[in-house]
C-alpha atoms as a PDB file:
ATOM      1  CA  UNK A   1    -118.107   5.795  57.908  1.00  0.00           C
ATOM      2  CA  UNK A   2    -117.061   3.670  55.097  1.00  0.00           C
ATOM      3  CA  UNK A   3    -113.828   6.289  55.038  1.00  0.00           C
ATOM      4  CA  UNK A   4    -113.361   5.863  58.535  1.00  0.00           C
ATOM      5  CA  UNK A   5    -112.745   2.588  58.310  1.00  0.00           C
ATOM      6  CA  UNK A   6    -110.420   2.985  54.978  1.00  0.00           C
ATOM      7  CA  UNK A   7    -108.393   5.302  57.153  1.00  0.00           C
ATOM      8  CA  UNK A   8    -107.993   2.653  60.401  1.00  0.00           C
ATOM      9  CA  UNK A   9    -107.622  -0.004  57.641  1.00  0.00           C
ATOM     10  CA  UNK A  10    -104.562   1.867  55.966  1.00  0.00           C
ATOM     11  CA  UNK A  11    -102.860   2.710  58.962  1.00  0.00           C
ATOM     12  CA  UNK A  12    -103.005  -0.713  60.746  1.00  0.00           C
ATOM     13  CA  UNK A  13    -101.214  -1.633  57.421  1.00  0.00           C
ATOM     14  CA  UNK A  14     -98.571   0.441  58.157  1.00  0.00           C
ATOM     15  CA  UNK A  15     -98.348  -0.298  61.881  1.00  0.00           C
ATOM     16  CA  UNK A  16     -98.064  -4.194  60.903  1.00  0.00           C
ATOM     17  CA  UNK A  17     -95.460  -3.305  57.856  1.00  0.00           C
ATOM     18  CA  UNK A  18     -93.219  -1.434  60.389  1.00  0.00           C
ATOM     19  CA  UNK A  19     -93.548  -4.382  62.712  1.00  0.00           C
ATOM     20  CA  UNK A  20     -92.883  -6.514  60.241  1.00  0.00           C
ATOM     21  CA  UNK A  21     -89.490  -4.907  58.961  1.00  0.00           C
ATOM     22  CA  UNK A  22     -88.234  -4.098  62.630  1.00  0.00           C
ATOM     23  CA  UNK A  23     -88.426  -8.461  62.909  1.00  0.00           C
ATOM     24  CA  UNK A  24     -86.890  -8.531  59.808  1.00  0.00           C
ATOM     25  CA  UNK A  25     -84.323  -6.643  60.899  1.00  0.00           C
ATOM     26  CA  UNK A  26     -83.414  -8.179  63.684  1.00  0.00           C
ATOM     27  CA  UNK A  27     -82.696  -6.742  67.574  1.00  0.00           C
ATOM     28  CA  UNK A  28     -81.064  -3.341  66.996  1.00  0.00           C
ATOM     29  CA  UNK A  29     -77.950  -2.997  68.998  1.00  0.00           C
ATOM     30  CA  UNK A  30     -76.007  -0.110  70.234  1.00  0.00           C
ATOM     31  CA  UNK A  31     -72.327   0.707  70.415  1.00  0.00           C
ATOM     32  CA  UNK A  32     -70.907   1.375  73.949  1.00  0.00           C
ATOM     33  CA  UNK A  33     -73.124  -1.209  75.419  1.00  0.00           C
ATOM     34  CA  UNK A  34     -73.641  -4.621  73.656  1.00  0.00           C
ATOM     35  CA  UNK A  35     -69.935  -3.712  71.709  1.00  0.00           C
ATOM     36  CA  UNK A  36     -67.595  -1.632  71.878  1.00  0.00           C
ATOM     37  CA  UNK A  37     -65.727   0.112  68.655  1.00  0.00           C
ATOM     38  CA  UNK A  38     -62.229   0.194  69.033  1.00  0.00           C
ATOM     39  CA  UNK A  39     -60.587   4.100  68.828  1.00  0.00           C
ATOM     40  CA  UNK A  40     -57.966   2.629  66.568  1.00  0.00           C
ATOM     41  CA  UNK A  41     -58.807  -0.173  64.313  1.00  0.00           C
ATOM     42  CA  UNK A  42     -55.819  -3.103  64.135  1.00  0.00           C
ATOM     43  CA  UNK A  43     -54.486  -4.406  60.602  1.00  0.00           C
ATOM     44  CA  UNK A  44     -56.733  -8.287  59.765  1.00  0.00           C
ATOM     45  CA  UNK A  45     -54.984 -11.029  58.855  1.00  0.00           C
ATOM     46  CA  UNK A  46     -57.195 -11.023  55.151  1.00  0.00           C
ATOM     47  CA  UNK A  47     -58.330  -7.173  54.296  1.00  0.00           C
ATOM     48  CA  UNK A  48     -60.579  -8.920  51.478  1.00  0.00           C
ATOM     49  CA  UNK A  49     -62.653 -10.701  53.953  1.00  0.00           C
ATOM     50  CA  UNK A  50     -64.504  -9.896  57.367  1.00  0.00           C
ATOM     51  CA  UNK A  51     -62.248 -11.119  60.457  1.00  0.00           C
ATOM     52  CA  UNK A  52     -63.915 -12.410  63.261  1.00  0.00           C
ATOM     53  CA  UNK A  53     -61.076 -13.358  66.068  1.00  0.00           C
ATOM     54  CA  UNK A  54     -61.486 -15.070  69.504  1.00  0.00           C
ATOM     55  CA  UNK A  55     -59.603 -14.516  72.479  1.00  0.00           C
ATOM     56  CA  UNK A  56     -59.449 -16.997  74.819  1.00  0.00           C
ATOM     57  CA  UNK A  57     -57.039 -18.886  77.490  1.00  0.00           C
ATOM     58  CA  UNK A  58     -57.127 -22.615  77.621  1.00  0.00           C
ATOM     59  CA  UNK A  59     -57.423 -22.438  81.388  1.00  0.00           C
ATOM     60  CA  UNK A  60     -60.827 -19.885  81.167  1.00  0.00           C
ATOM     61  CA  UNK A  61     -63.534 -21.858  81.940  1.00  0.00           C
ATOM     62  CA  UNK A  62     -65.818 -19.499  80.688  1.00  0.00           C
ATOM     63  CA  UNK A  63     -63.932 -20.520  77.323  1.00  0.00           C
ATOM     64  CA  UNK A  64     -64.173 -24.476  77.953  1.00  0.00           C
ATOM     65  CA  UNK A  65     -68.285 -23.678  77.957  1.00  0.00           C
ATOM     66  CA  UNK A  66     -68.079 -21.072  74.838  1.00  0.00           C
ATOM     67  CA  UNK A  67     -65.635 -23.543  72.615  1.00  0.00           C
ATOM     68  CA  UNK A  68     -69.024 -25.571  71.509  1.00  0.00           C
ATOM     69  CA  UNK A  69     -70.965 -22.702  70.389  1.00  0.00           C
ATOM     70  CA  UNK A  70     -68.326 -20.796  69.028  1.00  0.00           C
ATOM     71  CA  UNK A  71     -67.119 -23.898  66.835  1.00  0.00           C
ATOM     72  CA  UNK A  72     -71.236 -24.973  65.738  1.00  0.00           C
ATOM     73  CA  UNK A  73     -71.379 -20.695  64.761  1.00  0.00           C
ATOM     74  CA  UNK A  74     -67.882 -20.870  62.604  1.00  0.00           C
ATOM     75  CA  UNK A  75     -69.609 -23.932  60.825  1.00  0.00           C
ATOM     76  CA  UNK A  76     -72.101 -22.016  59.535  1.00  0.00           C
ATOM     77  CA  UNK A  77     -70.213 -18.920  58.010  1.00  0.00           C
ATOM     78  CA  UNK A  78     -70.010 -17.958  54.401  1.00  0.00           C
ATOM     79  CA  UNK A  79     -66.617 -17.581  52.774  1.00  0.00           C
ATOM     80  CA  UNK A  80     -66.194 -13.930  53.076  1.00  0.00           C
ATOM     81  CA  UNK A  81     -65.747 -14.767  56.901  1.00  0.00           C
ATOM     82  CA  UNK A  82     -62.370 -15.088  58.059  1.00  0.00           C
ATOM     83  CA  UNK A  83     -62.260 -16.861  61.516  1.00  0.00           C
ATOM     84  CA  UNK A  84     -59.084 -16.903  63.617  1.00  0.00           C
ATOM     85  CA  UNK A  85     -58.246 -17.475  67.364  1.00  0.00           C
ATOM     86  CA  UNK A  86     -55.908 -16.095  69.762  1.00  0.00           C
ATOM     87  CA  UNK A  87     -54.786 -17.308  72.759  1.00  0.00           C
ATOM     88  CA  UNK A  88     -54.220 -14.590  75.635  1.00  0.00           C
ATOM     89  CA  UNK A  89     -50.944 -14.152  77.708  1.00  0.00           C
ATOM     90  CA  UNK A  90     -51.793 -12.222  80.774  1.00  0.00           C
ATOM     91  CA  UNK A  91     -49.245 -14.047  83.043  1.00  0.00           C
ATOM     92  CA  UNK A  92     -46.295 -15.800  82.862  1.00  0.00           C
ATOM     93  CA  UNK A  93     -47.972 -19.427  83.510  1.00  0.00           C
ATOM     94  CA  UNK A  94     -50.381 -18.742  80.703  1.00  0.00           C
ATOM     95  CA  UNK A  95     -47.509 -19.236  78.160  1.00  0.00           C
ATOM     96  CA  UNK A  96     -46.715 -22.755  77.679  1.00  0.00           C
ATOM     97  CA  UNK A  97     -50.951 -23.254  76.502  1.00  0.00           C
ATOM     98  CA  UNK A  98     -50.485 -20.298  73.765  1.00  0.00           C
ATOM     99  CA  UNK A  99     -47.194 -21.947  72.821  1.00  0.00           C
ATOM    100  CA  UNK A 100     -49.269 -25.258  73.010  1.00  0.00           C
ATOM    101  CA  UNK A 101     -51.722 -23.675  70.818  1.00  0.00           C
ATOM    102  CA  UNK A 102     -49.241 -22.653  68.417  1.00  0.00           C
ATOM    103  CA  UNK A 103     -47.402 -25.788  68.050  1.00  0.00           C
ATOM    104  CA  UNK A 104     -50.673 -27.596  67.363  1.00  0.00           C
ATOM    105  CA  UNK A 105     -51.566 -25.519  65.108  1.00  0.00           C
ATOM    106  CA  UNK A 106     -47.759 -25.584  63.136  1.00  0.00           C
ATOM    107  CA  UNK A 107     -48.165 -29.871  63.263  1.00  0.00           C
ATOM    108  CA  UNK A 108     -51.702 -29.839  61.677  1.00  0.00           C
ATOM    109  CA  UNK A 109     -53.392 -31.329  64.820  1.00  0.00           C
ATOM    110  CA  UNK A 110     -55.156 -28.133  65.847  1.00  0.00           C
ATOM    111  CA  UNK A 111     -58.866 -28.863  65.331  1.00  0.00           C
ATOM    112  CA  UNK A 112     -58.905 -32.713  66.014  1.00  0.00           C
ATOM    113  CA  UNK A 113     -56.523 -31.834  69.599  1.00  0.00           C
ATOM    114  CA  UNK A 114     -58.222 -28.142  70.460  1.00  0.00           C
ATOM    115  CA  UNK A 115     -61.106 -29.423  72.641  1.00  0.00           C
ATOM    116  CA  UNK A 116     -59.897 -32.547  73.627  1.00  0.00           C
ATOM    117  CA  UNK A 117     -57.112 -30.257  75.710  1.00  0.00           C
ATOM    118  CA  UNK A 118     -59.823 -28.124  76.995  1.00  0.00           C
ATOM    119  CA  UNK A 119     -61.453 -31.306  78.209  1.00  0.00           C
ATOM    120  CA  UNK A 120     -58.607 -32.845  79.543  1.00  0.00           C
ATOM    121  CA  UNK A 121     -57.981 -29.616  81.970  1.00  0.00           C
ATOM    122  CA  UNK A 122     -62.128 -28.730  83.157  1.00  0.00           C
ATOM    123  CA  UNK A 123     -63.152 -32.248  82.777  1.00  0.00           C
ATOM    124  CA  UNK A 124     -60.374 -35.059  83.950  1.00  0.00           C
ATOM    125  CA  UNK A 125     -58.774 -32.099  85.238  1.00  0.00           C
ATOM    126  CA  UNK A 126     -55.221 -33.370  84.332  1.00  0.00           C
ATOM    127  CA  UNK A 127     -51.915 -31.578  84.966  1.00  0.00           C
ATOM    128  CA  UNK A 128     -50.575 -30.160  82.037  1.00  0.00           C
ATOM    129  CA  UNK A 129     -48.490 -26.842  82.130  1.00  0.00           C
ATOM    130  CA  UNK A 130     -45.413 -27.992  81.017  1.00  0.00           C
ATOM    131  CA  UNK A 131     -43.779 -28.810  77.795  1.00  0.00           C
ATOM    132  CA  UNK A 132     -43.022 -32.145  78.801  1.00  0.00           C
ATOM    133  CA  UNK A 133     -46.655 -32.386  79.453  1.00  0.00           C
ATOM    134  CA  UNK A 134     -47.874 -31.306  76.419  1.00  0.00           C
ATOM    135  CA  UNK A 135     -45.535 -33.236  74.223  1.00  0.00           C
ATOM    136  CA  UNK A 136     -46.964 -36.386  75.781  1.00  0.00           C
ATOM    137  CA  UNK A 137     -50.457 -35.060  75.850  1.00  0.00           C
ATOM    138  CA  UNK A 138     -50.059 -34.393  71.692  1.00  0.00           C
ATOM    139  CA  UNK A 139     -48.676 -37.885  71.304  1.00  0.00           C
ATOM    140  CA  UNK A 140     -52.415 -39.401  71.205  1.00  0.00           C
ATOM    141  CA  UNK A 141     -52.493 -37.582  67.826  1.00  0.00           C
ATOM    142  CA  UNK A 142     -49.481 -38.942  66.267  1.00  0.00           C
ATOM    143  CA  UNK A 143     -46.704 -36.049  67.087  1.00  0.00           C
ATOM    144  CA  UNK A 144     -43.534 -37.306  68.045  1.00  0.00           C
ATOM    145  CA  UNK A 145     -41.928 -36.040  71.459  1.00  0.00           C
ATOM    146  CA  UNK A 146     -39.262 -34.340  69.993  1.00  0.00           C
ATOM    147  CA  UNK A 147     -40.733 -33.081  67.120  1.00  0.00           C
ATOM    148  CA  UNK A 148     -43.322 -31.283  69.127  1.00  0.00           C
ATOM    149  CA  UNK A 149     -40.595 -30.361  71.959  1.00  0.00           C
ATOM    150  CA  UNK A 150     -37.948 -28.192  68.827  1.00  0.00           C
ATOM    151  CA  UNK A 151     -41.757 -26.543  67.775  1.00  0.00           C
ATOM    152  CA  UNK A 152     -42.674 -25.889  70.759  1.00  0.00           C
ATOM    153  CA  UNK A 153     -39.261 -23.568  71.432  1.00  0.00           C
ATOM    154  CA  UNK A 154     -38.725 -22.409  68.302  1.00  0.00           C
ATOM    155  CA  UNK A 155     -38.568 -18.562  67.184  1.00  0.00           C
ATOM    156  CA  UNK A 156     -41.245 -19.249  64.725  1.00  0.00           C
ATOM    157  CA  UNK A 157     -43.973 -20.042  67.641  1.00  0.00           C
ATOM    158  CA  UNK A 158     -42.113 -17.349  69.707  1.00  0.00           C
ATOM    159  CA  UNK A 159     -42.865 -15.094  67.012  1.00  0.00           C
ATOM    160  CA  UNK A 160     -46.636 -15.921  66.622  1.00  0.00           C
ATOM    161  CA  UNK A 161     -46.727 -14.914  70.757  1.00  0.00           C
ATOM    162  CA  UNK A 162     -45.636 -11.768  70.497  1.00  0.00           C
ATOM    163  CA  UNK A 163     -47.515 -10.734  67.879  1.00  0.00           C
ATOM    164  CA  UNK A 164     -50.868 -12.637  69.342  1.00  0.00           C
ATOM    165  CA  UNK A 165     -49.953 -10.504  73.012  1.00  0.00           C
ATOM    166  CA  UNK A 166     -49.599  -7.032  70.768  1.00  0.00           C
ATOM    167  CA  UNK A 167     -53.035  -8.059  69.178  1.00  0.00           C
ATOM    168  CA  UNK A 168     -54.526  -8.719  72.789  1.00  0.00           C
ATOM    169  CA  UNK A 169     -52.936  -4.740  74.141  1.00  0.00           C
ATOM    170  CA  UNK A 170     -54.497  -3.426  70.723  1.00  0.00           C
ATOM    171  CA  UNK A 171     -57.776  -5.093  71.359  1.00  0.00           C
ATOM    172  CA  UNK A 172     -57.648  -3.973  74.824  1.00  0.00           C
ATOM    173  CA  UNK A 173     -58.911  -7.486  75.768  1.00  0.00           C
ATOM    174  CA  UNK A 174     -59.621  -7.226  79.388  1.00  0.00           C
ATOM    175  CA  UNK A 175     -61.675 -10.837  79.769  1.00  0.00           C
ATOM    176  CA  UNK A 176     -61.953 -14.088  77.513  1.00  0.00           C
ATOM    177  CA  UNK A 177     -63.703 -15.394  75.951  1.00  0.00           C
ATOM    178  CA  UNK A 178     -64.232 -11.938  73.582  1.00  0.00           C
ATOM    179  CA  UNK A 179     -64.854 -11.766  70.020  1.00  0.00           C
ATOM    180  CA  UNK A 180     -63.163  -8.754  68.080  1.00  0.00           C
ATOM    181  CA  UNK A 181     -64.847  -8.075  64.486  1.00  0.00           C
ATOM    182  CA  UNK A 182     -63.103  -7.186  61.622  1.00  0.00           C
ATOM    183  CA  UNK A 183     -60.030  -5.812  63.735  1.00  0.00           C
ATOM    184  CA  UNK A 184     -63.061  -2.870  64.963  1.00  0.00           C
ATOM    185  CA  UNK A 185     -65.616  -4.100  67.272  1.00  0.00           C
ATOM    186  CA  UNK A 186     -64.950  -5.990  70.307  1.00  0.00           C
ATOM    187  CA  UNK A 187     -67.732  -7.974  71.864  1.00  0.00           C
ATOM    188  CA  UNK A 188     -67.794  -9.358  75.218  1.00  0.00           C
ATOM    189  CA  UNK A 189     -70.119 -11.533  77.362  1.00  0.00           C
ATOM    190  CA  UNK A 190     -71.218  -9.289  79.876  1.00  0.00           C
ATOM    191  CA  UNK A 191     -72.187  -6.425  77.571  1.00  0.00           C
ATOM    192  CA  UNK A 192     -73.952  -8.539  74.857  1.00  0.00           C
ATOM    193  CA  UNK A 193     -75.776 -10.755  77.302  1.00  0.00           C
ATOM    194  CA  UNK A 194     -74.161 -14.358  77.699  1.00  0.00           C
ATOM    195  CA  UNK A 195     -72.406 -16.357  75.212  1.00  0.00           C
ATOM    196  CA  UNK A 196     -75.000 -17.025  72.832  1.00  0.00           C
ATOM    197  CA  UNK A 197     -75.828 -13.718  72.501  1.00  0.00           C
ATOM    198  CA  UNK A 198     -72.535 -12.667  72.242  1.00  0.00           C
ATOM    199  CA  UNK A 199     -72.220 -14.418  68.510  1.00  0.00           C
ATOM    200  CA  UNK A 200     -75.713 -12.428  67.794  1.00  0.00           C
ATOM    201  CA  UNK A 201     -74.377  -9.057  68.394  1.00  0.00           C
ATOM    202  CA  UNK A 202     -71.123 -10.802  66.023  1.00  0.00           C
ATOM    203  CA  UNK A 203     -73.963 -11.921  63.234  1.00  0.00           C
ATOM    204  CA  UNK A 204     -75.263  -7.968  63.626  1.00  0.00           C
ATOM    205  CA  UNK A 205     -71.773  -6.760  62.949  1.00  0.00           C
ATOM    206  CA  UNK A 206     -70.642  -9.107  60.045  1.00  0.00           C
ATOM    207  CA  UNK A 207     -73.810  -8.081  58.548  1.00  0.00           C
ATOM    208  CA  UNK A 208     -73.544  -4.395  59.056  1.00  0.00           C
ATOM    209  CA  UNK A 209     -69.756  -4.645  57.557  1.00  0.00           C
ATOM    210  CA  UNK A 210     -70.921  -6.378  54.658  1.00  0.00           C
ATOM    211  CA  UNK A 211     -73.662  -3.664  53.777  1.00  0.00           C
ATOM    212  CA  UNK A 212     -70.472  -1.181  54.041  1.00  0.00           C
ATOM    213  CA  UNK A 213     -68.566  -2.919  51.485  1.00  0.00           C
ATOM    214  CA  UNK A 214     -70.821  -3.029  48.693  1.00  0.00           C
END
């Protein structure tokens, strides 16, 4: 009896220690269905540190509600993380917000101007398209009209299109918002889940890069 029990003892211990280290390990996810691998991997902007890129449109409201979460999740990441954003061009009335983007961006009033534009279009639903509009809109930040008009056109933010639209085709974006890891892995709302679990399947794959590089 008394090895009986020894026996049932040991191997609850083992049941409970494989519990254990499948919660440590988090949800297990599988390729083709919470992310997809990409058949040809695209160049990073950093090689020495793990890219995570977001593709989004100003005018996606599915983007207006991600923004938030995505910004609270780049706060957190360590300094191997390399986080960039894209905006997509899928139509010719889409251009002026990438541009818009850009130009921020090339002024320094990106991050203090980024969701304040997404409110201004889904909130107070204001009518900005054109560069007119957005000169005046980026005026509340200190950028002078012209300033922000000679940006705006310029071959420099014309080049940073281009190559943002080839990244988009290489991605083979095909909704926003989606997350692309480390130029490999591209994750997507409806396959992970929703948004939040979107930036879990992105924790899975930063993690599972990481164990590759060492």
């Amino acid at each position: 009896m008394r090895v009986l029990v020894a026996f049932f003892g040991i191997l609850f211990s083992l049941v409970a220690c494989a519990e254990d280290s499948a919660t440590t390990a988090g949800p297990a996810y599988e390729e083709g269905k919470e992310y997809i691998e990409l058949a040809e991997p695209v160049r990073t902007d950093d090689a020495d540190k793990i890219e995570v890129r977001e593709m989004f449109a100003y005018t996606c409201g599915h983007c207006f509600r991600f923004d938030p979460l995505f910004h609270q999740w780049r706060e957190k990441q360590a300094d191997d993380v390399n986080v960039v954003q894209t905006p997509v061009v899928w139509a010719k009335q889409m251009e002026p917000y990438a541009r818009a983007f850009y130009t921020a961006k090339a002024l320094g009033v990106l991050e203090e101007a980024h969701m304040d534009l997404f409110n201004a279009l889904h909130i107070q639903k204001s009518r900005i398209s054109s560069v007119e509009d957005f000169a005046e809109f980026y005026t509340q930040y200190g950028v002078d009209k012209d300033q922000f008009t000679k940006t705006f056109e310029s071959f420099g933010i014309g080049s940073q299109l281009r190559q943002g639209d080839a990244k988009a085709r290489a991605y083979n974006i095909s909704g926003t918002p989606e997350l692309v890891v480390d130029g490999r892995y591209r994750v997507g709302a409806a396959g992970a889940g929703g948004h939040r679990e979107m930036l879990q399947v992105v924790d899975y794959l930063v993690e599972k890069i990481r164990a590759e590089k060492k």
